[in-house]
PDB file of N, CA and C in Angstrom:
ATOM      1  N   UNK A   1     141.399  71.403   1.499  1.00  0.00           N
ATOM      2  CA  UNK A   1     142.493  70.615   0.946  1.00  0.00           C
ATOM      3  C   UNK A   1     143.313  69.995   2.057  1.00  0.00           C
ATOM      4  N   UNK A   2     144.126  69.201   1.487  1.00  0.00           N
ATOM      5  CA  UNK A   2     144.741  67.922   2.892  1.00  0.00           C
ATOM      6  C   UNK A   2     144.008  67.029   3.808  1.00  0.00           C
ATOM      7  N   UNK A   3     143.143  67.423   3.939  1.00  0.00           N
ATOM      8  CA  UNK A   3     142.190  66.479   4.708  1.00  0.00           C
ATOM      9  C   UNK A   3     142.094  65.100   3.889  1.00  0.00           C
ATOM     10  N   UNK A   4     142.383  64.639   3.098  1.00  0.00           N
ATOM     11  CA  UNK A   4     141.880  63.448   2.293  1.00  0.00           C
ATOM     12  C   UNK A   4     140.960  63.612   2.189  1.00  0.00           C
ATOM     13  N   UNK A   5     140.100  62.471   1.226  1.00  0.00           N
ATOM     14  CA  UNK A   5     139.066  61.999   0.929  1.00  0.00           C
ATOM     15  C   UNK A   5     138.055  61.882   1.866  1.00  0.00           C
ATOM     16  N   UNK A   6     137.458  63.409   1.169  1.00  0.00           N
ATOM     17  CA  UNK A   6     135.412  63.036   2.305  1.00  0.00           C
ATOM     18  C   UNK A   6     134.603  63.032   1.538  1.00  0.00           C
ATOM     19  N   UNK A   7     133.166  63.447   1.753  1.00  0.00           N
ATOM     20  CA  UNK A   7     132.357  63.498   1.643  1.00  0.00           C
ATOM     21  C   UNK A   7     131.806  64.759   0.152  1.00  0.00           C
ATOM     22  N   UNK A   8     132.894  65.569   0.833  1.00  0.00           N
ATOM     23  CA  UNK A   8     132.828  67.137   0.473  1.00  0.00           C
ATOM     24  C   UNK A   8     133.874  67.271  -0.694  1.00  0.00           C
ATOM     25  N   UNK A   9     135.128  66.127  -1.224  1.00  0.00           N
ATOM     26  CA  UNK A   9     135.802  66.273  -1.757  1.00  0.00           C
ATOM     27  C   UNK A   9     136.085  65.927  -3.487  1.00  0.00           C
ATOM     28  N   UNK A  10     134.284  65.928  -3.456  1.00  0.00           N
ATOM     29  CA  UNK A  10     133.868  65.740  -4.834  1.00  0.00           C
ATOM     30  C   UNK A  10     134.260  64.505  -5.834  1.00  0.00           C
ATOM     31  N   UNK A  11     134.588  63.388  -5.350  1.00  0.00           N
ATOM     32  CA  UNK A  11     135.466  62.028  -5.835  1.00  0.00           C
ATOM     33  C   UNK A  11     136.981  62.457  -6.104  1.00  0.00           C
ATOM     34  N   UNK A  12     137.388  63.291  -5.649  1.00  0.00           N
ATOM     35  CA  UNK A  12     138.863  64.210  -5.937  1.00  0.00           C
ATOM     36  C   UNK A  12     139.564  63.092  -4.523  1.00  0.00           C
ATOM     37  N   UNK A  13     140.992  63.120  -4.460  1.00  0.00           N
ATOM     38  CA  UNK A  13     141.205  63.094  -3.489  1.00  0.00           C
ATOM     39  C   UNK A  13     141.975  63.282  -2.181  1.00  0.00           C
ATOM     40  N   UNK A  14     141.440  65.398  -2.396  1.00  0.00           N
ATOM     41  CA  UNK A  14     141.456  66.215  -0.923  1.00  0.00           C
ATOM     42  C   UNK A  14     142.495  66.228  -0.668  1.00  0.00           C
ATOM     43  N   UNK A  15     143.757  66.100  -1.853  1.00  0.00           N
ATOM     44  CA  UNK A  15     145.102  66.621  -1.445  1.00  0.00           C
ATOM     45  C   UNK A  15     145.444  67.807  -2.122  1.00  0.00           C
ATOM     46  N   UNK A  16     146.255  68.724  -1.658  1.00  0.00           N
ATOM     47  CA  UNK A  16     146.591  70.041  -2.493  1.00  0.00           C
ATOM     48  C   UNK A  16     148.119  69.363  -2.967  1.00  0.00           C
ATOM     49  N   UNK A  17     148.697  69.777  -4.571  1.00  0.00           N
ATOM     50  CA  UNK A  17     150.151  69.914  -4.700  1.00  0.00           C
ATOM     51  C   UNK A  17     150.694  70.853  -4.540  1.00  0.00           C
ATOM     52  N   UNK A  18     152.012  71.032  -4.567  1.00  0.00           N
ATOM     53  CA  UNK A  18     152.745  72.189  -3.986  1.00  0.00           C
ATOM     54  C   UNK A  18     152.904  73.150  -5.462  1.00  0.00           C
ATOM     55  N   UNK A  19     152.439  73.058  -6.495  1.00  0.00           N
ATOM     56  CA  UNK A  19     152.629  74.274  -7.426  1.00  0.00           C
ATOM     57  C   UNK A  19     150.998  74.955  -7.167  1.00  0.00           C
ATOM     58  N   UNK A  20     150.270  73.865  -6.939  1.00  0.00           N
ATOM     59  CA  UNK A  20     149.026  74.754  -6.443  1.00  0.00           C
ATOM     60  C   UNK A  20     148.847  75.745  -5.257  1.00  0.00           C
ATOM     61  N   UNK A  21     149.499  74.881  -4.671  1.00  0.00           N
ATOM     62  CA  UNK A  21     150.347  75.507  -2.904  1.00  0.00           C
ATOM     63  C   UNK A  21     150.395  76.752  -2.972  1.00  0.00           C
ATOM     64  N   UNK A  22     151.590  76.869  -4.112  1.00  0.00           N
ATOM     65  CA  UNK A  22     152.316  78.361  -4.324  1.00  0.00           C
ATOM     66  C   UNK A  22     151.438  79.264  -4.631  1.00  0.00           C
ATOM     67  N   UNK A  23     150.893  78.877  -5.671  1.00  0.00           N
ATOM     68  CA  UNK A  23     150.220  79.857  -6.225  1.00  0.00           C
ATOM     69  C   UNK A  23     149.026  80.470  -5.613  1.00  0.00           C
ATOM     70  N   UNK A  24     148.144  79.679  -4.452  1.00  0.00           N
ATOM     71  CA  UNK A  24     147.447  80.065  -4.050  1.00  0.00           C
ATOM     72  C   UNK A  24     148.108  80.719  -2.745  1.00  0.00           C
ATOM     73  N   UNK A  25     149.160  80.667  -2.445  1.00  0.00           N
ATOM     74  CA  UNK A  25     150.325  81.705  -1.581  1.00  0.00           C
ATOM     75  C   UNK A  25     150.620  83.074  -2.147  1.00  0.00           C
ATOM     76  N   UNK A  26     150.538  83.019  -3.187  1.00  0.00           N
ATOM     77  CA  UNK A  26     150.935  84.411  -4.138  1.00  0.00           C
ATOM     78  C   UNK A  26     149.589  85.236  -4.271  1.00  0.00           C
ATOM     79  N   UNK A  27     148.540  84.557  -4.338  1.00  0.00           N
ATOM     80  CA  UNK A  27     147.603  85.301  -4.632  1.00  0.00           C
ATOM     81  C   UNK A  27     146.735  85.969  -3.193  1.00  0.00           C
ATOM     82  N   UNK A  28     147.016  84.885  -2.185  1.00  0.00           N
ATOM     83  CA  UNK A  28     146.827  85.454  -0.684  1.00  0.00           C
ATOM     84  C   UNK A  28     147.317  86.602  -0.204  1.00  0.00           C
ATOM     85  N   UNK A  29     148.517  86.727  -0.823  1.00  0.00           N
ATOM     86  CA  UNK A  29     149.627  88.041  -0.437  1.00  0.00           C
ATOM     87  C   UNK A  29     149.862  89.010  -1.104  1.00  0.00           C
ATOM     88  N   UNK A  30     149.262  88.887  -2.267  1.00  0.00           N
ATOM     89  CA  UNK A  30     149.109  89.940  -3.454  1.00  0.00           C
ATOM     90  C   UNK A  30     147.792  91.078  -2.895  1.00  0.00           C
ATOM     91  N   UNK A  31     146.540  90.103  -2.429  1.00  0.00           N
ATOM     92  CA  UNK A  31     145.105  91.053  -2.021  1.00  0.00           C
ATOM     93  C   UNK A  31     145.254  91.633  -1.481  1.00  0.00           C
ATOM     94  N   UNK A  32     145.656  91.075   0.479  1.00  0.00           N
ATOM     95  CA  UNK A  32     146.379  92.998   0.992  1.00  0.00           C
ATOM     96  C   UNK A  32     146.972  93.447   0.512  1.00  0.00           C
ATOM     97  N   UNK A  33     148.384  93.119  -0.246  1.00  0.00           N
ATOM     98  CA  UNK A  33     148.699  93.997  -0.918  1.00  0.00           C
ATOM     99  C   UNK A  33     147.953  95.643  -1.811  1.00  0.00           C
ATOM    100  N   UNK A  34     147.161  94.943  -2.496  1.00  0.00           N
ATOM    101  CA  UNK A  34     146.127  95.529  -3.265  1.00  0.00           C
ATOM    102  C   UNK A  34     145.103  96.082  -2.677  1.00  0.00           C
ATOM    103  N   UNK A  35     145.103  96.025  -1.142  1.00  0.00           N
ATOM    104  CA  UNK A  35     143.992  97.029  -0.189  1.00  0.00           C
ATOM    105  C   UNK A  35     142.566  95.990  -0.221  1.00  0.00           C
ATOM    106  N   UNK A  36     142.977  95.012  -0.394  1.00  0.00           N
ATOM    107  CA  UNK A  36     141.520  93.564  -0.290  1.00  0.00           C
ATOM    108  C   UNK A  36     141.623  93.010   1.019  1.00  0.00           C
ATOM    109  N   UNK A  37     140.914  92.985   2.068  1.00  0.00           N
ATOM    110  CA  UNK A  37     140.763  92.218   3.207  1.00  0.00           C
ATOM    111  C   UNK A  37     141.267  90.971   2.609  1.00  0.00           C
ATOM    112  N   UNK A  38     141.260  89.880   3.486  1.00  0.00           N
ATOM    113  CA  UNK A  38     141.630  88.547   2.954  1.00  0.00           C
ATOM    114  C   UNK A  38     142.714  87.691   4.280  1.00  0.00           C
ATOM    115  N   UNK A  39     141.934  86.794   4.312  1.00  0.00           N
ATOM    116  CA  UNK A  39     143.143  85.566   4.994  1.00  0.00           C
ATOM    117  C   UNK A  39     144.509  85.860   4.230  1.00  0.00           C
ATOM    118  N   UNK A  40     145.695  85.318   5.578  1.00  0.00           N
ATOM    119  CA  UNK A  40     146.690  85.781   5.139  1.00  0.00           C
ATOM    120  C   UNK A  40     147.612  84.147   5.139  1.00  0.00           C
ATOM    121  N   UNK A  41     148.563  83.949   3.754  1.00  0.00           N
ATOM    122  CA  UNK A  41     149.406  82.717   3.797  1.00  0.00           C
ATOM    123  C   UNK A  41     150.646  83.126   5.240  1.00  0.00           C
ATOM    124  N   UNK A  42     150.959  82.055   5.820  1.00  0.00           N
ATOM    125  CA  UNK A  42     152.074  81.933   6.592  1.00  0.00           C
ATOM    126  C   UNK A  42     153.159  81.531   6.168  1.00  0.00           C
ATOM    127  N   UNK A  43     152.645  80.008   5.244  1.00  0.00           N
ATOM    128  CA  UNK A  43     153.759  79.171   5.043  1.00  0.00           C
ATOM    129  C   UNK A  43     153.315  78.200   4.223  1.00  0.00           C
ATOM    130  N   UNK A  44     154.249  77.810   3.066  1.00  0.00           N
ATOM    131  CA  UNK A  44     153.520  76.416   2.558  1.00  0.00           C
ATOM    132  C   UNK A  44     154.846  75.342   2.746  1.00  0.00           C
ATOM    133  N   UNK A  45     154.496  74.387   3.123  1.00  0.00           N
ATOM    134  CA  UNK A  45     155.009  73.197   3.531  1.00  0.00           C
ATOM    135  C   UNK A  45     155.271  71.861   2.231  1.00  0.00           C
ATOM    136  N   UNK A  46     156.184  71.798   2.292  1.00  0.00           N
ATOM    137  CA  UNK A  46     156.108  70.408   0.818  1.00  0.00           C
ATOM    138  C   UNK A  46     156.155  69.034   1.716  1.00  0.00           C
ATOM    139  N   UNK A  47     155.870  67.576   0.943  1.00  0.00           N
ATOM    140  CA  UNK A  47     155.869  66.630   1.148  1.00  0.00           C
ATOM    141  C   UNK A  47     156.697  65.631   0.380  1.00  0.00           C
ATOM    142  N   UNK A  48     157.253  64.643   0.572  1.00  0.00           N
ATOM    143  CA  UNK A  48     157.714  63.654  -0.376  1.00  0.00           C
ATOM    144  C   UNK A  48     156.326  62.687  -0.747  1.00  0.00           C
ATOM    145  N   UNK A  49     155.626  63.041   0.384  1.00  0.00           N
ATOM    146  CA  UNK A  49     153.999  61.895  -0.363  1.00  0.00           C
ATOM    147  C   UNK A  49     153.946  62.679  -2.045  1.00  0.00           C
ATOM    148  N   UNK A  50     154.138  61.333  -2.695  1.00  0.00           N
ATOM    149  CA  UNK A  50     153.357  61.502  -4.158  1.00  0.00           C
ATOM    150  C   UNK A  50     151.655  61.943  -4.219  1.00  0.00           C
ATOM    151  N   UNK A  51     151.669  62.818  -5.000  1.00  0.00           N
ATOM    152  CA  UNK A  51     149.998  62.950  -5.352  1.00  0.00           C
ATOM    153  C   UNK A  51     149.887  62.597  -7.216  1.00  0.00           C
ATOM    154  N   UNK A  52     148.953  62.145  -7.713  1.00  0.00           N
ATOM    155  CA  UNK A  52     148.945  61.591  -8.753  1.00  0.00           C
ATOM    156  C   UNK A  52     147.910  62.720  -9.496  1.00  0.00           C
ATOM    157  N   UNK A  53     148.145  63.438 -10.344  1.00  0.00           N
ATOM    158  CA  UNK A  53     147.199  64.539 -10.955  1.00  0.00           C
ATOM    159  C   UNK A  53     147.740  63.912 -12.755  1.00  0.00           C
ATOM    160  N   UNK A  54     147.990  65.021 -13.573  1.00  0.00           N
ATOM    161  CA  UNK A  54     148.154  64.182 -14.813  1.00  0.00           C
ATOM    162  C   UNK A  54     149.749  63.732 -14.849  1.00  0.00           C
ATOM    163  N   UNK A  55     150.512  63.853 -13.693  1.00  0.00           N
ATOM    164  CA  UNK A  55     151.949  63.337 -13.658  1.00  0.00           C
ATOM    165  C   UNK A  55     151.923  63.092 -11.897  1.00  0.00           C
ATOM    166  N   UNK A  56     152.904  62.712 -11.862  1.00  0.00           N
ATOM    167  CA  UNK A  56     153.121  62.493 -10.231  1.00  0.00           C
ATOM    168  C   UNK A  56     153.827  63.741  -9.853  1.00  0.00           C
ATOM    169  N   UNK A  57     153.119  64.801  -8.569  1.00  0.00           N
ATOM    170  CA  UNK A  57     153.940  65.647  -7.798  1.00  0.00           C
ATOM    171  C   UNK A  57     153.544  65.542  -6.360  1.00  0.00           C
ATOM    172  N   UNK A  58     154.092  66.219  -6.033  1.00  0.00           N
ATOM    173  CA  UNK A  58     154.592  66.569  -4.486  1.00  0.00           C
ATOM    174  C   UNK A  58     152.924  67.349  -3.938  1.00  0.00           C
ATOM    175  N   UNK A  59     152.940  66.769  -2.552  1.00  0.00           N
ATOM    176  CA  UNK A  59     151.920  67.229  -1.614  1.00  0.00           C
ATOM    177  C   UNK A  59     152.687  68.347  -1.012  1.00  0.00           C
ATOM    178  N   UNK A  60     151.479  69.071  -1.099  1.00  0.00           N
ATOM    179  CA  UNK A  60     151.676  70.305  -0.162  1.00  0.00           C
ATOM    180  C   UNK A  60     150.672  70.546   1.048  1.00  0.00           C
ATOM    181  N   UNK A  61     150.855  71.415   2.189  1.00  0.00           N
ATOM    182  CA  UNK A  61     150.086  72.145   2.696  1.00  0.00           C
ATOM    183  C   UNK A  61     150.129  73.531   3.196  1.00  0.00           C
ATOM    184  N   UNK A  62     149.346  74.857   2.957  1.00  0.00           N
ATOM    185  CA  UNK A  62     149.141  75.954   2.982  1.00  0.00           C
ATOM    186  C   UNK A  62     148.902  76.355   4.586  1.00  0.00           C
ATOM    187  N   UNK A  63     149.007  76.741   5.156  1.00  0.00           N
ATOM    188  CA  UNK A  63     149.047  77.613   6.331  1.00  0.00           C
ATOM    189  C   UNK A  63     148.426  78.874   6.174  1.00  0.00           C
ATOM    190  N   UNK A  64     146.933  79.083   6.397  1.00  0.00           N
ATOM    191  CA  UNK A  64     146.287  80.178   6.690  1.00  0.00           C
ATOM    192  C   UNK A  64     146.216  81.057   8.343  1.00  0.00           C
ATOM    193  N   UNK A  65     146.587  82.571   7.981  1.00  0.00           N
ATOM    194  CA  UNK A  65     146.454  83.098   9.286  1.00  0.00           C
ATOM    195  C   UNK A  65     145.152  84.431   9.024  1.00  0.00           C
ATOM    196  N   UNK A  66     144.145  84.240   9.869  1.00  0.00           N
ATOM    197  CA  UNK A  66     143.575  85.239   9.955  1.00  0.00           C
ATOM    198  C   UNK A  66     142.798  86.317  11.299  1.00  0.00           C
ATOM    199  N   UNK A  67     142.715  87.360  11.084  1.00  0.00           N
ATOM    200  CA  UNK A  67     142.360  87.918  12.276  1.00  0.00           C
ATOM    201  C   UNK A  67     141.066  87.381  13.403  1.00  0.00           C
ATOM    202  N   UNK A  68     139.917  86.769  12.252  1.00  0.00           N
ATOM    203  CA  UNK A  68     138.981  85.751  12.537  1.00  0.00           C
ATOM    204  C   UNK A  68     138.721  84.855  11.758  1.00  0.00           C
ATOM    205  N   UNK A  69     137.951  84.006  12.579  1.00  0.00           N
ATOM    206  CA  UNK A  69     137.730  82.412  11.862  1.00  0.00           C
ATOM    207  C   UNK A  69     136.263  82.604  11.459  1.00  0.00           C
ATOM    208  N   UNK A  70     135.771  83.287  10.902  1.00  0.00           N
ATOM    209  CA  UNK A  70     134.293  83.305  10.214  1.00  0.00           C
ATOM    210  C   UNK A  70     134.299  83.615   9.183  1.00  0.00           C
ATOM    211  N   UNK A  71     134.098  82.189   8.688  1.00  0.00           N
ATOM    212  CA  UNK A  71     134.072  81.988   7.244  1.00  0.00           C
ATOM    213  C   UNK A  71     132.703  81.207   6.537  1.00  0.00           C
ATOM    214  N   UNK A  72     132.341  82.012   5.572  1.00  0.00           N
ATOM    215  CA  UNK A  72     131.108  81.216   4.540  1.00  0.00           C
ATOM    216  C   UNK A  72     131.661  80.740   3.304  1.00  0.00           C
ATOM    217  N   UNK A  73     131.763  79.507   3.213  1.00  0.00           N
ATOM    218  CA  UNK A  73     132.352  79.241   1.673  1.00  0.00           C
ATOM    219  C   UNK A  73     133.669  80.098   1.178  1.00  0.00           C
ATOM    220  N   UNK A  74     133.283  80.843   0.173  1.00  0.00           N
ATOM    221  CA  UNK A  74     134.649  81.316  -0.062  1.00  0.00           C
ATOM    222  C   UNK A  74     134.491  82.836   0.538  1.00  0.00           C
ATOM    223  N   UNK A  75     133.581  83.407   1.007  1.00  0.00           N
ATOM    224  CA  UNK A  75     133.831  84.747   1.416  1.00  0.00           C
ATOM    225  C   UNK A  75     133.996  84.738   3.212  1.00  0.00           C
ATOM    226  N   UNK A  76     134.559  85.662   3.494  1.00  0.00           N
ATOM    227  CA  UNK A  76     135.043  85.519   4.476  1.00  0.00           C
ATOM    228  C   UNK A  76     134.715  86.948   4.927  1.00  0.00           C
ATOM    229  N   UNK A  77     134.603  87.057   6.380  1.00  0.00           N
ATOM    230  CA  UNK A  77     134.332  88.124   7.229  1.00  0.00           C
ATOM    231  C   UNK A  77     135.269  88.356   8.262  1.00  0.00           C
ATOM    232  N   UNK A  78     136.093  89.670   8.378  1.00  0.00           N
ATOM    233  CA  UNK A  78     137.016  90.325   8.791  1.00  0.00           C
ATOM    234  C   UNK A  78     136.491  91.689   9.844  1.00  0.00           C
TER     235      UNK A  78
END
């Protein structure tokens, strides 16, 4: 997400909003919580750039921190 529009971004276009932001912040910080390995949120950042989904909101971007960077798709190795 944020990268704009590639290849990879399925005709979507490759922006995250900030209620998605959140929520995928809550659920980052909930797994350790819960004794789940897992990338950890830092920070989510808002934008005044409009993103257009079924109303106009706010761009976001998520800030991932993790102990390593080896990652397959969605599973990840710690």
């Amino acid at each position: 997400k944020c990268a704009g529009q590639t290849p990879y971004s399925r005709m979507g276009d490759g922006r995250a909003v900030l209620r998605s932001s959140i929520r995928e912040f809550l659920a980052s910080e909930a797994l350790p919580a819960l004794g789940i390995p897992s990338s950890r949120a830092l920070c989510v950042i808002g934008s005044s750039t409009p993103v257009w989904r079924e109303k106009k909101e706010s761009a976001a971007t998520l800030l991932r921190l993790a102990p390593s960077h080896v990652r397959f798709g969605h599973f990840e190795y710690f």
